[in-house]
C-alpha atoms as a PDB file:
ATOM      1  CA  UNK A   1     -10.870   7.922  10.385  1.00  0.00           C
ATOM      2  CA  UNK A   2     -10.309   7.652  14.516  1.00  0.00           C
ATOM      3  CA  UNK A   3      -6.812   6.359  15.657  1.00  0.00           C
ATOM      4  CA  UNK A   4      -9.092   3.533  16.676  1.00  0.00           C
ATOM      5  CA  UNK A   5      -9.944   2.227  13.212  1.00  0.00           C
ATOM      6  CA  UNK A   6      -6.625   2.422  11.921  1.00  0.00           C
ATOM      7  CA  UNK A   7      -5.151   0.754  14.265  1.00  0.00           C
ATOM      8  CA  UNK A   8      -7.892  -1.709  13.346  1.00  0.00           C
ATOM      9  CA  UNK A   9      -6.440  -1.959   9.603  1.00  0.00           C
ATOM     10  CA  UNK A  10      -3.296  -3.095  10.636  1.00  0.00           C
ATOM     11  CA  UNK A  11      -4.279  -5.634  13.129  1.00  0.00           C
ATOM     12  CA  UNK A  12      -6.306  -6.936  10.350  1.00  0.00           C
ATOM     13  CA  UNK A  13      -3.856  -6.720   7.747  1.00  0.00           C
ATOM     14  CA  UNK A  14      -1.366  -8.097   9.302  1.00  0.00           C
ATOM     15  CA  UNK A  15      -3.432 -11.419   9.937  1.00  0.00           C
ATOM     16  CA  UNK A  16      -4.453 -11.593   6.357  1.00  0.00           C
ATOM     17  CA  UNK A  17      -0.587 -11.169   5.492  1.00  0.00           C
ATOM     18  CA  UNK A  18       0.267 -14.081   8.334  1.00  0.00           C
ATOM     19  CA  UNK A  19      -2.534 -15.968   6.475  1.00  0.00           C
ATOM     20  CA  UNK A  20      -0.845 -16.032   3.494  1.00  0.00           C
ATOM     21  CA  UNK A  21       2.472 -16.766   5.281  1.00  0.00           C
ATOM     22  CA  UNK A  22       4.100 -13.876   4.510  1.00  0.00           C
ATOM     23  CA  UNK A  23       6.324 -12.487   7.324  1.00  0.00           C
ATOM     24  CA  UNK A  24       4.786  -9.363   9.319  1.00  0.00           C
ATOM     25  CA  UNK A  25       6.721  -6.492  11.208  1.00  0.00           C
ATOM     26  CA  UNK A  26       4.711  -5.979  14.368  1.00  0.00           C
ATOM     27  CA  UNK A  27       6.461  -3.056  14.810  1.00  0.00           C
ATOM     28  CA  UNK A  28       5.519  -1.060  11.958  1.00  0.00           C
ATOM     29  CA  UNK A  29       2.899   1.811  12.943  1.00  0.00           C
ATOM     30  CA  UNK A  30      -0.871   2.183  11.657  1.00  0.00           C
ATOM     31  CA  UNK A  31      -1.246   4.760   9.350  1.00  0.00           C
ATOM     32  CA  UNK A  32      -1.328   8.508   9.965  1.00  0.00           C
ATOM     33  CA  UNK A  33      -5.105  10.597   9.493  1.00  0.00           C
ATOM     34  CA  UNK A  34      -5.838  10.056   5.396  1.00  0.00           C
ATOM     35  CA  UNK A  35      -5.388  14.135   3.621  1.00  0.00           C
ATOM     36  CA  UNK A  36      -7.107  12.580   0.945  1.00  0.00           C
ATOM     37  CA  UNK A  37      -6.666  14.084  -3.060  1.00  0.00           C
ATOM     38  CA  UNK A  38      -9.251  15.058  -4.896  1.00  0.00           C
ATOM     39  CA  UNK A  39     -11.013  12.905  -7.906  1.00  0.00           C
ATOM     40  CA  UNK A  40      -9.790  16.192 -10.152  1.00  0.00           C
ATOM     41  CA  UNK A  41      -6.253  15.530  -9.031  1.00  0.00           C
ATOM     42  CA  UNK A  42      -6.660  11.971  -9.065  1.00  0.00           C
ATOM     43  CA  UNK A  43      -7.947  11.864 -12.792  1.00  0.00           C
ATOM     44  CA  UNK A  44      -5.065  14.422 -14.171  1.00  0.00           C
ATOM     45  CA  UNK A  45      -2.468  11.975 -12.405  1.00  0.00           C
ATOM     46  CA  UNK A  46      -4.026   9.159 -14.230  1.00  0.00           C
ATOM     47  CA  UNK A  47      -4.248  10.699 -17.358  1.00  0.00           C
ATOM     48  CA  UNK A  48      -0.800  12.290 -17.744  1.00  0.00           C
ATOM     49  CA  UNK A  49       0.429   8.978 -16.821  1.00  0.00           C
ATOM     50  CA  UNK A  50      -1.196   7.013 -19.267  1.00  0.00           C
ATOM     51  CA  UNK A  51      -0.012   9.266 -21.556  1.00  0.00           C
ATOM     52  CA  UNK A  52       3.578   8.912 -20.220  1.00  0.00           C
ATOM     53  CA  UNK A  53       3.801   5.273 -20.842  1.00  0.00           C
ATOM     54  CA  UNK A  54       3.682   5.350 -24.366  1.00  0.00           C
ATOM     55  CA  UNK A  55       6.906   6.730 -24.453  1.00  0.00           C
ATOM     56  CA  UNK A  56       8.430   3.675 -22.670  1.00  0.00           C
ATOM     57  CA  UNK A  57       7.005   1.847 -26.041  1.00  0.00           C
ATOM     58  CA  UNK A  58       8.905   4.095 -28.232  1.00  0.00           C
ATOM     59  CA  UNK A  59       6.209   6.882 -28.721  1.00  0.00           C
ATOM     60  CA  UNK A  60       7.890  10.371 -30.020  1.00  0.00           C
ATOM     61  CA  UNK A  61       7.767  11.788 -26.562  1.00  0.00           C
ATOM     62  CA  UNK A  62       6.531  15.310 -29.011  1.00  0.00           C
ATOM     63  CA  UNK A  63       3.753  13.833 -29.629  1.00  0.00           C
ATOM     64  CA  UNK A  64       3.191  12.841 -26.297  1.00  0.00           C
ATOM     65  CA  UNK A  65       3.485  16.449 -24.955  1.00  0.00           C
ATOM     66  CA  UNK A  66       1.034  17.777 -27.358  1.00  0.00           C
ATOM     67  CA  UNK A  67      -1.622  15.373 -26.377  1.00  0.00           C
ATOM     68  CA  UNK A  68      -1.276  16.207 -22.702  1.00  0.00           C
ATOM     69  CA  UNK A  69      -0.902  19.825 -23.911  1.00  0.00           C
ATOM     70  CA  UNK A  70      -4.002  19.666 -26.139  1.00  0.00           C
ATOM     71  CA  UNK A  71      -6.118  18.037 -23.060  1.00  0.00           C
ATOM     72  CA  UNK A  72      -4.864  20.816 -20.892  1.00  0.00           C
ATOM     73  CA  UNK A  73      -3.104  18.371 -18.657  1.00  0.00           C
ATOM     74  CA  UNK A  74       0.675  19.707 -18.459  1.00  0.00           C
ATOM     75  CA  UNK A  75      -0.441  20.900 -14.832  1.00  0.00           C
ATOM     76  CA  UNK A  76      -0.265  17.492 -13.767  1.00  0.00           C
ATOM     77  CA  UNK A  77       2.889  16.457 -14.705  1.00  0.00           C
ATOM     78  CA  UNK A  78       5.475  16.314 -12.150  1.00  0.00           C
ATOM     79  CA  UNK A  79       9.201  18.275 -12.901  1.00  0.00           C
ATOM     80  CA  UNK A  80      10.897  15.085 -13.761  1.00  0.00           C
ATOM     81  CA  UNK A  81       7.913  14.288 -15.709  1.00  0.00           C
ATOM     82  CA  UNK A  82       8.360  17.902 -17.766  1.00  0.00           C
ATOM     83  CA  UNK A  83      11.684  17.140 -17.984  1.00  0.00           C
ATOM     84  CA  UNK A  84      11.085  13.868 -20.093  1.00  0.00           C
ATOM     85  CA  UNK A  85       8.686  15.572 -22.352  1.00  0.00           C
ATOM     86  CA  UNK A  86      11.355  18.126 -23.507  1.00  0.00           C
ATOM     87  CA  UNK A  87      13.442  15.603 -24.471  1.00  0.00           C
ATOM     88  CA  UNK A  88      13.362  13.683 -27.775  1.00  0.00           C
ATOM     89  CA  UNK A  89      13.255  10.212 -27.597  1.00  0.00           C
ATOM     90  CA  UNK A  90      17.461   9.260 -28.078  1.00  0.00           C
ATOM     91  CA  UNK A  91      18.126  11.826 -25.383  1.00  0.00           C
ATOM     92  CA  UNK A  92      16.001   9.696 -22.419  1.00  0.00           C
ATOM     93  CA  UNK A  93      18.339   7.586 -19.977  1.00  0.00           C
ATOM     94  CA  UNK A  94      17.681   4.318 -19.207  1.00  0.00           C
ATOM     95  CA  UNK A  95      16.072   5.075 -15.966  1.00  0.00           C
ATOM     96  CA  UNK A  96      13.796   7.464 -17.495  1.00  0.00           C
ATOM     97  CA  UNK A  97      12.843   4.955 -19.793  1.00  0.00           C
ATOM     98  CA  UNK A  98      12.649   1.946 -17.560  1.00  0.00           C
ATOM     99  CA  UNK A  99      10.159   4.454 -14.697  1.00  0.00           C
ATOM    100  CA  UNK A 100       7.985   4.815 -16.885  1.00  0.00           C
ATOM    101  CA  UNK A 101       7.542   1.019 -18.257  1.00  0.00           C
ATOM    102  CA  UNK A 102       6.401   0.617 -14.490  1.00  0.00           C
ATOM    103  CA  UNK A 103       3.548   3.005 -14.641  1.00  0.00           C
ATOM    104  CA  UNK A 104       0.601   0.218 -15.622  1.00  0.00           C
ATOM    105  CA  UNK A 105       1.387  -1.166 -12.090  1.00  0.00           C
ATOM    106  CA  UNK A 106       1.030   2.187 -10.346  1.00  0.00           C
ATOM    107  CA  UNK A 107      -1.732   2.988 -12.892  1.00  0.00           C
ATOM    108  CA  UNK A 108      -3.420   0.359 -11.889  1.00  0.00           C
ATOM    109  CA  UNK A 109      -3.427   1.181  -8.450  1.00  0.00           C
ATOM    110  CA  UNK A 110      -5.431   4.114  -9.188  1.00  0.00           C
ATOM    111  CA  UNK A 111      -7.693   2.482 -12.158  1.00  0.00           C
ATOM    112  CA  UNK A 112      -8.834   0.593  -8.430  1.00  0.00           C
ATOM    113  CA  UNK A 113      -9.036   3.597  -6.651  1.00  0.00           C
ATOM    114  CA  UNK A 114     -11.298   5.161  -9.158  1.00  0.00           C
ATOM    115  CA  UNK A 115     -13.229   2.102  -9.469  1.00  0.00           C
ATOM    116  CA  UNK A 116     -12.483   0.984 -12.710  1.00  0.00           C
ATOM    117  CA  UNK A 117     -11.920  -2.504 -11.696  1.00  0.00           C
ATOM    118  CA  UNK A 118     -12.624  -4.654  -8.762  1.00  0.00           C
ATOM    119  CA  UNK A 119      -9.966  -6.000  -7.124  1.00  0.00           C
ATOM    120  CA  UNK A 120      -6.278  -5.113  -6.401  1.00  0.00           C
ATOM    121  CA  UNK A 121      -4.124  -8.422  -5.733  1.00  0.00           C
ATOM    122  CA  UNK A 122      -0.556  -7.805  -4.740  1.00  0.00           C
ATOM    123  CA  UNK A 123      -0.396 -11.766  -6.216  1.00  0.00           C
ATOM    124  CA  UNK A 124      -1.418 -10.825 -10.000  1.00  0.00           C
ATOM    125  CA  UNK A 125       0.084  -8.327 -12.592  1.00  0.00           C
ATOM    126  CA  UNK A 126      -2.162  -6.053 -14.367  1.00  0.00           C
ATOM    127  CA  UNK A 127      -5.546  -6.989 -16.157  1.00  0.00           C
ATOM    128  CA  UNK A 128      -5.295  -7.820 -20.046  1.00  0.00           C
ATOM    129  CA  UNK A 129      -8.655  -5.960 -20.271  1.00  0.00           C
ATOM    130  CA  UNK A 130      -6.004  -2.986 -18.904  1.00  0.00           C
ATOM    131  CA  UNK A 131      -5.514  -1.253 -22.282  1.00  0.00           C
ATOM    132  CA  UNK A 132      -9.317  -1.483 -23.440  1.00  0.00           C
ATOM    133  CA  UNK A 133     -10.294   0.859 -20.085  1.00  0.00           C
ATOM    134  CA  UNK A 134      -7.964   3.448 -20.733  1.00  0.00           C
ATOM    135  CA  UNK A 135      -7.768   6.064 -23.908  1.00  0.00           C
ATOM    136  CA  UNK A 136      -5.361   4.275 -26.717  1.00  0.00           C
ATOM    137  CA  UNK A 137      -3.825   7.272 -28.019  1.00  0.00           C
ATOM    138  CA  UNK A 138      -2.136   5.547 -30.380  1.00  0.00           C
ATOM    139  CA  UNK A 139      -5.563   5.595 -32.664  1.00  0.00           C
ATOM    140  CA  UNK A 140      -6.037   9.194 -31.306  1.00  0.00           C
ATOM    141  CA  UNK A 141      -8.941   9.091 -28.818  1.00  0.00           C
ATOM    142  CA  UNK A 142      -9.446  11.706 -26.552  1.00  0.00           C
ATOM    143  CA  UNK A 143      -9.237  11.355 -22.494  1.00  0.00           C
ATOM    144  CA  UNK A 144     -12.904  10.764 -22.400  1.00  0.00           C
ATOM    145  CA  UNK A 145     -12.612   7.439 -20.463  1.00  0.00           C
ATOM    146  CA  UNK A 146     -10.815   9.064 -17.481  1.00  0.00           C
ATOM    147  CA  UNK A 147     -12.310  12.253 -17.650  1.00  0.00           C
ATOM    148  CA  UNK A 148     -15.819  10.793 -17.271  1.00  0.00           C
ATOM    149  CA  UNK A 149     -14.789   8.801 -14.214  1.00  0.00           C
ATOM    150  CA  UNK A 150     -17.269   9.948 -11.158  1.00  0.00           C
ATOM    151  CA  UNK A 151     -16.756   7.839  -8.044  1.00  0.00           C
ATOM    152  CA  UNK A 152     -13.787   6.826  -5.549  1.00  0.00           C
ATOM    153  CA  UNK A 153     -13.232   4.437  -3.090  1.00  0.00           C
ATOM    154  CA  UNK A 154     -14.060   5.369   0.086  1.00  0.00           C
ATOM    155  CA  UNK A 155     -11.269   6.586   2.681  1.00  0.00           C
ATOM    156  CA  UNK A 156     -11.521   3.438   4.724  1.00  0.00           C
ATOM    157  CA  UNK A 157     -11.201   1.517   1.627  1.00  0.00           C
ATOM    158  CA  UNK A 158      -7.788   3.483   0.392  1.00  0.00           C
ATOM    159  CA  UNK A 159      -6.848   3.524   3.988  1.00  0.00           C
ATOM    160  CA  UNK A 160      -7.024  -0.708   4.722  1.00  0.00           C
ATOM    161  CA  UNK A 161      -5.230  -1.169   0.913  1.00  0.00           C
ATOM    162  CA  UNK A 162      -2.551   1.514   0.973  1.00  0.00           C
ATOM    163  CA  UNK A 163      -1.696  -0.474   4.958  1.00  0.00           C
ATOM    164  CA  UNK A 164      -1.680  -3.459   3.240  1.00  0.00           C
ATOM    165  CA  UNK A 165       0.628  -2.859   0.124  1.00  0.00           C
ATOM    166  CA  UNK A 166       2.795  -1.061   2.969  1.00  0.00           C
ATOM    167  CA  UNK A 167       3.178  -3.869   4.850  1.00  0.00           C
ATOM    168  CA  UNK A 168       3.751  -6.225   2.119  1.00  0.00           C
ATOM    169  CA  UNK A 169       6.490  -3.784   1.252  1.00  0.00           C
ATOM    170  CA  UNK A 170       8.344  -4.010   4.120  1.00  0.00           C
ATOM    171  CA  UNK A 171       7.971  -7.652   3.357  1.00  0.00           C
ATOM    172  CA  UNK A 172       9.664  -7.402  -0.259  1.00  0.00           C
ATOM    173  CA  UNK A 173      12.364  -5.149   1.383  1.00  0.00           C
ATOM    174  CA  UNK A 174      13.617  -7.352   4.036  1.00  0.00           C
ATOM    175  CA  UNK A 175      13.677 -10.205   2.259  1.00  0.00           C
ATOM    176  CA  UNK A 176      15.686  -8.716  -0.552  1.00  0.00           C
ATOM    177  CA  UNK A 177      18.379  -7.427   2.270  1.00  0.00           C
ATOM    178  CA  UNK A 178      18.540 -10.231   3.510  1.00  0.00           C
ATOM    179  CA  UNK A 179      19.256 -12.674   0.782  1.00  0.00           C
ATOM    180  CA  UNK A 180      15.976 -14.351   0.594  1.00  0.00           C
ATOM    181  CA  UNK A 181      13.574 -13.999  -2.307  1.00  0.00           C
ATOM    182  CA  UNK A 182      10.093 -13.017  -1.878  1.00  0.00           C
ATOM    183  CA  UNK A 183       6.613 -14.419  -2.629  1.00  0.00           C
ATOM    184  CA  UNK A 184       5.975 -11.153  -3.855  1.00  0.00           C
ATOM    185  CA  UNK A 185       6.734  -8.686  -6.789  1.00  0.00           C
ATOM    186  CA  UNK A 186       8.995  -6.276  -5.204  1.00  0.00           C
ATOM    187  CA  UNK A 187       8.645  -3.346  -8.194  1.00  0.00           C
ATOM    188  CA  UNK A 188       4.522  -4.068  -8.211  1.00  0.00           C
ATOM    189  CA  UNK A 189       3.918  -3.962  -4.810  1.00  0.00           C
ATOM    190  CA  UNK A 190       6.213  -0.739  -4.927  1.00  0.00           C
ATOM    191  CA  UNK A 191       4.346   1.346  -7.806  1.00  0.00           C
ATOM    192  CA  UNK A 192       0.964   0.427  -6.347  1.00  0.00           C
ATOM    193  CA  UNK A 193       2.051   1.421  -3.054  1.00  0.00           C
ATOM    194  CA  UNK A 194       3.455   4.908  -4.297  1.00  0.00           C
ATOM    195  CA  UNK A 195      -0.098   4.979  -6.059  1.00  0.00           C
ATOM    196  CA  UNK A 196      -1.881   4.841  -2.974  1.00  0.00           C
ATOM    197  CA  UNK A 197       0.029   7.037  -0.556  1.00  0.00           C
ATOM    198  CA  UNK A 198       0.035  10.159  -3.704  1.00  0.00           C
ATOM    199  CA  UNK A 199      -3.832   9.511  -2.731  1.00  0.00           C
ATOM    200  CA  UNK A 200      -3.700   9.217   0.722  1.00  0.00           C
ATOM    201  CA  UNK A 201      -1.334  12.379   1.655  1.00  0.00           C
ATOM    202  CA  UNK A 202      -1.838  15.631  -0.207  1.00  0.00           C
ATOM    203  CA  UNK A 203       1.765  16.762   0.736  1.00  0.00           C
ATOM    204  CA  UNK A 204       3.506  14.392  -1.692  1.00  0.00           C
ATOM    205  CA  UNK A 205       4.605  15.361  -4.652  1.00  0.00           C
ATOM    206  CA  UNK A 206       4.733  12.471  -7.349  1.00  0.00           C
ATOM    207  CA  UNK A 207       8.616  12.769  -7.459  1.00  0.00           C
ATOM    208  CA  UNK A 208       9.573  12.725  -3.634  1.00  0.00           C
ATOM    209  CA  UNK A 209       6.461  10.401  -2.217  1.00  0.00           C
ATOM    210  CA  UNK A 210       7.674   9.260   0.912  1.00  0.00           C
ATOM    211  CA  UNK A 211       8.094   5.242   0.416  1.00  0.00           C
ATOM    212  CA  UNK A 212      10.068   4.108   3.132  1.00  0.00           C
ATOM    213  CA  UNK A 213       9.431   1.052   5.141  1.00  0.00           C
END
């Protein structure tokens, strides 16, 4: 993408976010140039993490490993993520426990990415068709859904959304510091955003994607 058209996406963001009288930061920059991942990379992050989340629902995190182990998908965990595994269930902190509850929003994200559904609305919490997409491991399938997946959005597309949920973002932020409430989903429009900007720049690693507003 040219300078040119993402400077675009955030002139036209930012008058879809006015439209929907949320408050816009004229000041934040367009986007830098997209290092896009690949749909390998993409798919392993997917499928580790829908993996991961059963744990938040009191799956034996040992069992958990082995499935990710069994689909040869350790290499996509991230260290804290490895960390977690290791551990039994008792031995998982709060926060550890509470991350990963928020991985259907950020799972989402990339469920649109990878074109499993249609639309990403900052306004609306995941699908319940969510858990019929994705591999219930629960009653032992394999990682056949995910693995099959073939197509991704295009870069313009992950471009426009990941400028969006950053704007909105900033949104969420300043209204939380300064004692207002917002329209918005703060921790939703957070995952997704983290989602999109693993995608967007190959340099982030899961654990330390830059998210600042």
């Amino acid at each position: 993408m040219t300078e040119e058209q993402r400077q675009q996406v955030k002139i036209d963001n930012d008058t879809i976010i006015r439209q929907k009288e949320y408050r816009v930061n004229d000041w934040l920059p367009f986007l830098d140039t997209p290092k896009l991942r690949t749909l390998q990379e993409i798919k392993g992050r997917m499928s580790v993490m829908n993996a991961l989340i059963n744990i938040a629902f009191e799956a034996p995190t040992y069992i958990i490993k082995e499935w990710i182990e069994n689909h040869d998908l350790t290499k996509y965990l991230s260290d804290s993520e490895k960390e977690i595994v290791e551990k039994e269930n008792d031995n998982l902190t709060e926060f550890e426990v509470y991350s990963l509850s928020w991985y259907s929003e950020s799972l989402w994200a990339f469920m649109w990415v990878t074109e499993m559904i249609p639309e990403l609305e900052a306004e609306e919490y995941i699908g319940d068709n969510m858990a019929s997409l994705l591999p219930n491991l629960e009653n032992g399938d394999s990682n056949q859904k995910l693995e099959s997946l073939e197509r991704l959005k295009s870069e313009v597309e992950i471009c426009t959304m990941l400028d969006y949920y950053y704007r909105l973002h900033w949104y969420c932020v300043d209204e939380r510091l300064n004692g207002r409430e917002a329209k918005l989903n703060e921790g939703l429009v957070y995952e997704r955003r983290k989602s999109l900007e693993w995608i967007y720049n190959r340099a982030d690693d899961w654990d330390n994607v830059e998210m600042s507003t």
